[in-house]
N, C-alpha and C. Protein backbone atom coordinates (compact mmCIF):
# COMPACT_ATOMS: atom_id res chain seq x y z
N UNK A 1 6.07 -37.70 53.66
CA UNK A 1 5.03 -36.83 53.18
C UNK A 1 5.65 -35.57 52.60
N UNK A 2 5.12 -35.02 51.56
CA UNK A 2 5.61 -33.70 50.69
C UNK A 2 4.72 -33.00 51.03
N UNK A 3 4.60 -31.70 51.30
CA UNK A 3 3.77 -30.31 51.01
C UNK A 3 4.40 -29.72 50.24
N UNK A 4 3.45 -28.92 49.64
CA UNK A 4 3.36 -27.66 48.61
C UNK A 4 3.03 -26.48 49.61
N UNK A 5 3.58 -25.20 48.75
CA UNK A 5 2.95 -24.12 49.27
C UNK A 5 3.16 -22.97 47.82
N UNK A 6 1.70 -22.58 47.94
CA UNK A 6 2.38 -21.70 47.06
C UNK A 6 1.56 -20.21 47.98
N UNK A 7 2.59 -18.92 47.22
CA UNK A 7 2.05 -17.66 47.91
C UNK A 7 1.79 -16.74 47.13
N UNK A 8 0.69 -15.88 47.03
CA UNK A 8 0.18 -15.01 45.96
C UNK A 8 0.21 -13.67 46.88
N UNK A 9 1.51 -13.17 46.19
CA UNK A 9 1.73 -11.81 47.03
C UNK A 9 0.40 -10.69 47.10
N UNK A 10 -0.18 -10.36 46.08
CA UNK A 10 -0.90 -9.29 45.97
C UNK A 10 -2.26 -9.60 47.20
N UNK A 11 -2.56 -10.77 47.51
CA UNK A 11 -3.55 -10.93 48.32
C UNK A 11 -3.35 -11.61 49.76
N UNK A 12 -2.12 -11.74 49.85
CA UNK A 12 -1.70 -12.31 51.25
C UNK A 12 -2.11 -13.94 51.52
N UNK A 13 -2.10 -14.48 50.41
CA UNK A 13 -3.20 -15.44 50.41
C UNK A 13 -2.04 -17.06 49.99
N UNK A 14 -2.15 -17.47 51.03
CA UNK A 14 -1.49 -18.79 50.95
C UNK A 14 -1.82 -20.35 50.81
N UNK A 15 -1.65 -21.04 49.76
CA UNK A 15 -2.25 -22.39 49.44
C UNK A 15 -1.28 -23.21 49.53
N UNK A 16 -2.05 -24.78 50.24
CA UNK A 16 -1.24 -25.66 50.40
C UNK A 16 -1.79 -26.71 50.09
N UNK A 17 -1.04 -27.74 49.63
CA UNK A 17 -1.02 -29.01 49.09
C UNK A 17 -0.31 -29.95 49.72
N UNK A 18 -0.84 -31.28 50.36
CA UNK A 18 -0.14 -32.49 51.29
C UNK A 18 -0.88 -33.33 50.72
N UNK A 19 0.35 -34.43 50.71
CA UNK A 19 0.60 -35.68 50.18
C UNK A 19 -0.51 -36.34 51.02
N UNK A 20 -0.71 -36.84 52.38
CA UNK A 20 -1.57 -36.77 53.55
C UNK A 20 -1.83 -35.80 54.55
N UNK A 21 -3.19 -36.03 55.21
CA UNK A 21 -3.30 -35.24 56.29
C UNK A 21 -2.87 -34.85 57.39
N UNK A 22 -2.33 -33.65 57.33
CA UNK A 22 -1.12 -33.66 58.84
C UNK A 22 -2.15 -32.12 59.13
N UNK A 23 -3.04 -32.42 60.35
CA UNK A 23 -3.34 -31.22 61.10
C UNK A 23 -2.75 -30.28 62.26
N UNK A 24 -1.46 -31.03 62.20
CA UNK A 24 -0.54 -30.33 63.61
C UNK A 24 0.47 -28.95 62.84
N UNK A 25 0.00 -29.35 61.24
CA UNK A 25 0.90 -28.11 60.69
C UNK A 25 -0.24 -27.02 60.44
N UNK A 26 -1.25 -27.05 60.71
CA UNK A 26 -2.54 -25.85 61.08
C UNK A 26 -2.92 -25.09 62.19
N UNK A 27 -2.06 -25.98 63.27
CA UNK A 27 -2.80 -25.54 64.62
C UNK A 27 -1.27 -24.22 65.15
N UNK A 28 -1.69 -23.36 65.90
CA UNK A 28 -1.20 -22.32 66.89
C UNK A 28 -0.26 -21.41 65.28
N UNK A 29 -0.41 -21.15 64.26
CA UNK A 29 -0.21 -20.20 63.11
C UNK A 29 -1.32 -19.33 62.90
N UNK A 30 -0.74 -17.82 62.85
CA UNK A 30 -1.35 -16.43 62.77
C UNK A 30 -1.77 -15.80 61.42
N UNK A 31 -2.83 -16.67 61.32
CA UNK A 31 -3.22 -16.75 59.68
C UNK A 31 -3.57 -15.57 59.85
N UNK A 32 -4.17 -15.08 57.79
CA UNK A 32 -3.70 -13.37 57.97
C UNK A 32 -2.88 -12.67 58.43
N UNK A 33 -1.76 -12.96 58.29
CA UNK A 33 -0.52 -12.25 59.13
C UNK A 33 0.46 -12.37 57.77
N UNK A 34 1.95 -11.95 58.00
CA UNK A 34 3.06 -12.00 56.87
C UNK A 34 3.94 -12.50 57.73
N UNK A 35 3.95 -13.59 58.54
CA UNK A 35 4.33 -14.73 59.21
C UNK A 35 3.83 -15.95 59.09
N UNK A 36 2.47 -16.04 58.23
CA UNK A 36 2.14 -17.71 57.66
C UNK A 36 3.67 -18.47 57.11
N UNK A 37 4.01 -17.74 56.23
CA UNK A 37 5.08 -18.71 55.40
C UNK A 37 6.31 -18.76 56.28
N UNK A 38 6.80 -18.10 56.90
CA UNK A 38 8.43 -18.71 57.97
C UNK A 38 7.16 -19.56 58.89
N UNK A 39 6.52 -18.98 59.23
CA UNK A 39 6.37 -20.12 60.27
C UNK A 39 5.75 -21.49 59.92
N UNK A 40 4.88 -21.51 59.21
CA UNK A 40 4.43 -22.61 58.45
C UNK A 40 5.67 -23.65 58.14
N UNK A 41 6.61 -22.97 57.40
CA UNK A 41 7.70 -23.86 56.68
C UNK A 41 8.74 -24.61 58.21
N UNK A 42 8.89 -23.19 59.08
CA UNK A 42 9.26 -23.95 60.23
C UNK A 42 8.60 -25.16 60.83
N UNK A 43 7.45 -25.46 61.16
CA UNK A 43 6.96 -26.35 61.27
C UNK A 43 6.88 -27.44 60.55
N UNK A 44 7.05 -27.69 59.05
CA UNK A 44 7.18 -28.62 58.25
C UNK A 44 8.78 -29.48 58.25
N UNK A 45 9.38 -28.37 59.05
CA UNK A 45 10.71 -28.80 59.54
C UNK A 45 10.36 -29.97 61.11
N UNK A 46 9.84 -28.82 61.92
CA UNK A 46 9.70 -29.55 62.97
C UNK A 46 9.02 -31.15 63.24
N UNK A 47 7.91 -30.83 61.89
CA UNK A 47 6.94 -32.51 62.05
C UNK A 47 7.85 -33.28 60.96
N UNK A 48 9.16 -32.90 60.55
CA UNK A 48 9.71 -34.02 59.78
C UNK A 48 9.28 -33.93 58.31
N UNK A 49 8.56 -33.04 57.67
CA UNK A 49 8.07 -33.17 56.58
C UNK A 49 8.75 -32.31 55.32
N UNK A 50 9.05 -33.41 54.38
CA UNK A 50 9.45 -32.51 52.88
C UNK A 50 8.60 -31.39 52.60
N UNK A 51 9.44 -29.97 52.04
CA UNK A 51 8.70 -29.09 51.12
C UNK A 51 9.01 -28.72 50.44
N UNK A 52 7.86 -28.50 49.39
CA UNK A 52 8.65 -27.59 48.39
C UNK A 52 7.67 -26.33 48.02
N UNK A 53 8.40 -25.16 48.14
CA UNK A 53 7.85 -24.11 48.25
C UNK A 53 7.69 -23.38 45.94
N UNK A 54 6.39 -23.26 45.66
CA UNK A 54 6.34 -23.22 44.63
C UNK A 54 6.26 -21.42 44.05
N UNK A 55 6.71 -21.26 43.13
CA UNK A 55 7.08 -19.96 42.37
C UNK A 55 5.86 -19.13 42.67
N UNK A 56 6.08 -17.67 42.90
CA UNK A 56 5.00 -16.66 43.38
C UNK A 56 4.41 -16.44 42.24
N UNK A 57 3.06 -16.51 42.37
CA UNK A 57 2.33 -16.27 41.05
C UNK A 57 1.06 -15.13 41.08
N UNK A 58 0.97 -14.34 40.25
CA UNK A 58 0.09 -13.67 40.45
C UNK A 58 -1.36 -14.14 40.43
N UNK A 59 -2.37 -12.65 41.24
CA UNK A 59 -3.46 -13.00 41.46
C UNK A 59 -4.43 -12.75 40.38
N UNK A 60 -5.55 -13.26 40.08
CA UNK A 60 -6.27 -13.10 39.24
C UNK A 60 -7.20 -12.80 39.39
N UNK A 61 -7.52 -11.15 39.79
CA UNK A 61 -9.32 -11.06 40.38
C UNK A 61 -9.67 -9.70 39.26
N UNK A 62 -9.00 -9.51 38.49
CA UNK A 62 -9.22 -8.45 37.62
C UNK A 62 -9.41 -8.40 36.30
N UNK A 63 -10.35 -8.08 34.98
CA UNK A 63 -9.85 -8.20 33.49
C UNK A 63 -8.39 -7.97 33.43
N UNK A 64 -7.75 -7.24 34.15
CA UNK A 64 -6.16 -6.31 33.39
C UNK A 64 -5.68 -7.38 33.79
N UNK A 65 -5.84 -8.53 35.02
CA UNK A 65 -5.06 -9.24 35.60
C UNK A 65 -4.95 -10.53 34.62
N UNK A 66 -6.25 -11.09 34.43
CA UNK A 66 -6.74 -12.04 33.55
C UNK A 66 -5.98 -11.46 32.19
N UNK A 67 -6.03 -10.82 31.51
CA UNK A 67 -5.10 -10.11 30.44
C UNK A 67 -3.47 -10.40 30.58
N UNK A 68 -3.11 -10.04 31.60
CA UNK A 68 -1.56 -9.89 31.99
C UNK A 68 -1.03 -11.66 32.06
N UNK A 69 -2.14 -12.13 32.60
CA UNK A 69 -1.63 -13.73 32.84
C UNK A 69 -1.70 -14.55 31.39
N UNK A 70 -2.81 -14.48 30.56
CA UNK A 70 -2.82 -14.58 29.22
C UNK A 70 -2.02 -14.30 28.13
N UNK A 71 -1.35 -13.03 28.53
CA UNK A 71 -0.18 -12.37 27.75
C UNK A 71 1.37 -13.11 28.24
N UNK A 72 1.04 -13.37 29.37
CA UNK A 72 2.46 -13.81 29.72
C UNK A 72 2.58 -15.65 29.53
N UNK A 73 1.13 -16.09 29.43
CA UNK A 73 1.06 -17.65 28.50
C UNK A 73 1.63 -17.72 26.91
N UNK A 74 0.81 -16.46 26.89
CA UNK A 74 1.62 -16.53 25.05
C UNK A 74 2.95 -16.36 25.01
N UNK A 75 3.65 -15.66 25.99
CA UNK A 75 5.08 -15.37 25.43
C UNK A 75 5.99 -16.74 26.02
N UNK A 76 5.10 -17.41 27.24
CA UNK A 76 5.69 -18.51 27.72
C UNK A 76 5.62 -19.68 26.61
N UNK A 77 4.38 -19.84 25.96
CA UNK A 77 4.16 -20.65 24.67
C UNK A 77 5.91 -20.67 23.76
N UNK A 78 6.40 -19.63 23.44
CA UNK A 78 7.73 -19.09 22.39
C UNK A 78 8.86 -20.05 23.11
N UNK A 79 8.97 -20.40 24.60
CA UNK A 79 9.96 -20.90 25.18
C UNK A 79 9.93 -22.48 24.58
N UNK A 80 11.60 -22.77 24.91
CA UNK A 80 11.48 -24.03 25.10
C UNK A 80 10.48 -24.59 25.88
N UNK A 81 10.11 -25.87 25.71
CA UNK A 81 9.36 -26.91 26.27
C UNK A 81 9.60 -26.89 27.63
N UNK A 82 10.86 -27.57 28.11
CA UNK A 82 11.39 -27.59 29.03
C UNK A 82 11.10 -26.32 30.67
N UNK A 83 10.95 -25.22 29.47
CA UNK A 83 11.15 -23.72 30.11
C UNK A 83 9.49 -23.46 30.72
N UNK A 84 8.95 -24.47 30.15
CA UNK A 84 7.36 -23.48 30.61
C UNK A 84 6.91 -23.30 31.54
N UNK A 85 6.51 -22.39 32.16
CA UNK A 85 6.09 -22.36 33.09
C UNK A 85 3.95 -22.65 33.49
N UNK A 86 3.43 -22.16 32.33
CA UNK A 86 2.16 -22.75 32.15
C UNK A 86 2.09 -24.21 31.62
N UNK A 87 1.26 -24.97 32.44
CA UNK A 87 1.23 -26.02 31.80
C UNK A 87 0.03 -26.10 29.96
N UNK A 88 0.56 -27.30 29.62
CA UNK A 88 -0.89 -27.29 28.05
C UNK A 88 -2.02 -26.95 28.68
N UNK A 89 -2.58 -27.67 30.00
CA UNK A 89 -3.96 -27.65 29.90
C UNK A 89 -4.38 -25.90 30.09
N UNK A 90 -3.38 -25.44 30.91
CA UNK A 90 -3.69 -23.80 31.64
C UNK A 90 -3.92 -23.39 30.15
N UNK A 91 -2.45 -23.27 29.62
CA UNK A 91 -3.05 -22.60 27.73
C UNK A 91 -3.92 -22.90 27.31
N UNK A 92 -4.20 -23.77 27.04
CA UNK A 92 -5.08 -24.51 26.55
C UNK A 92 -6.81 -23.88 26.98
N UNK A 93 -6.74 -23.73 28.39
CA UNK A 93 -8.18 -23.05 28.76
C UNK A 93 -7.89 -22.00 28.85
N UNK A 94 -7.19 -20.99 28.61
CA UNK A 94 -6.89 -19.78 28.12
C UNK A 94 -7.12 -19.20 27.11
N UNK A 95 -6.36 -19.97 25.88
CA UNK A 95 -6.95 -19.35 24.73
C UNK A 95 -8.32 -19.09 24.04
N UNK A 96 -9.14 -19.60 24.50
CA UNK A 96 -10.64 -19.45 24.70
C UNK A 96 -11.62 -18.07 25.22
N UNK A 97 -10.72 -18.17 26.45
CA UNK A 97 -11.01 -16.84 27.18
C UNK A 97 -10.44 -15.48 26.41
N UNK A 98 -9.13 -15.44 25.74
CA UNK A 98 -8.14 -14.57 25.23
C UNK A 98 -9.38 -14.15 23.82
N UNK A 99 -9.47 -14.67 23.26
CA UNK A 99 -10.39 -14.69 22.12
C UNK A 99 -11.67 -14.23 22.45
N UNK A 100 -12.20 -14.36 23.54
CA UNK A 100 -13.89 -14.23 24.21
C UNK A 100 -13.30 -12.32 24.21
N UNK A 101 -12.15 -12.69 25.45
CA UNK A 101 -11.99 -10.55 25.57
C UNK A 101 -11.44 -9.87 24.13
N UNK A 102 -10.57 -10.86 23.45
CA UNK A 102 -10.54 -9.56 22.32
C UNK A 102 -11.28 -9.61 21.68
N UNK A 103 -12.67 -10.74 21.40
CA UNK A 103 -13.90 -9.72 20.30
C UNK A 103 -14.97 -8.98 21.58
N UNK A 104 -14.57 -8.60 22.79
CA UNK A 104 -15.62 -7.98 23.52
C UNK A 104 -15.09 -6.52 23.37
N UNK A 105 -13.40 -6.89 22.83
CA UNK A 105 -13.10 -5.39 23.53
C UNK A 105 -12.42 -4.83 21.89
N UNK A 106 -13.24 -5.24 20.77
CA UNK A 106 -13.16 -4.73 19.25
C UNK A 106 -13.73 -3.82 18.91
N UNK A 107 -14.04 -2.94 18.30
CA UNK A 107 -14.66 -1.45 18.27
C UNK A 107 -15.87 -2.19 17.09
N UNK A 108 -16.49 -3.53 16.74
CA UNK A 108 -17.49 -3.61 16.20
C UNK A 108 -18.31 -4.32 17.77
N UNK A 109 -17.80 -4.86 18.50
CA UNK A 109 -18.29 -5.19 19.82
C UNK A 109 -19.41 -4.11 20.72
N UNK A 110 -18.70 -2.79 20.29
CA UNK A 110 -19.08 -1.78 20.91
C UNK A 110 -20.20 -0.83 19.89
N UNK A 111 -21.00 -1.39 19.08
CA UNK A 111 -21.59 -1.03 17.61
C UNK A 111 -22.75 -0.23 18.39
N UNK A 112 -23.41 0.35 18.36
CA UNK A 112 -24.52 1.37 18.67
C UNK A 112 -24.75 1.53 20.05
N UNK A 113 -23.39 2.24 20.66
CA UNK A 113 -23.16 2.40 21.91
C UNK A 113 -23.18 1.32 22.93
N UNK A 114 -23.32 0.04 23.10
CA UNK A 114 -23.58 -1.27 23.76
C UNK A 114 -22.52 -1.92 23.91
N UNK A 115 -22.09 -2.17 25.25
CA UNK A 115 -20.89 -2.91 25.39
C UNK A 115 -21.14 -3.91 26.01
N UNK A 116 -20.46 -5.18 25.68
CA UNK A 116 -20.73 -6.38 25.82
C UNK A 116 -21.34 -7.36 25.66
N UNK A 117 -22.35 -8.29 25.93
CA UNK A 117 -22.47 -9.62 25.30
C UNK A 117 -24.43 -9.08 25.08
């Protein structure tokens, strides 16, 4: 069995992904704490199980944030193939959104004092 983990620093907030269900890697861990991930991973040791711990990625609960992650798709777009770190589909439903905020946030958007849709 493989797990995933990935960790989103800004919110303390940890996600996991298994191949199957293993509930013995849930039980006696101090969730909400900044001891989920050693101890978690210790345990994936202890029940015998592969991991692989995936790249810290930021959180997305903000326009500036949603902006910053969009901006950093486009410059990931310029890389080799090989190099990307967004996959097509993420771009892909991105550029949609990227286009939605820059005609919200165009100075004809904002035409007789009214902002937004």
């Amino acid at each position: 069995m493989l797990a995933f983990f990935k960790i989103v620093p800004s919110n303390g907030r940890y996600y996991f992904g298994l191949t199957r269900t293993t509930h013995e890697l849930f039980t006696e861990i101090p969730w909400l704490t900044e001891h989920v991930p050693a101890l978690t991973q210790e345990k994936t040791t202890t029940l015998g199980l592969k991991m692989a711990l995936l790249p810290q990625w930021r959180d997305i609960d903000t326009i500036e944030a949603l902006r910053a992650h969009i901006e950093s798709s486009a410059l990931d777009a310029k890389k080799p193939r090989n190099d990307h770190l967004f996959s097509s589909r993420t771009a892909g439903a991105l550029q949609p959104i990227a286009s939605r905020l820059q005609s919200r946030s165009s100075p004809t958007a904002h035409a007789g004092g009214k902002c937004g849709p």
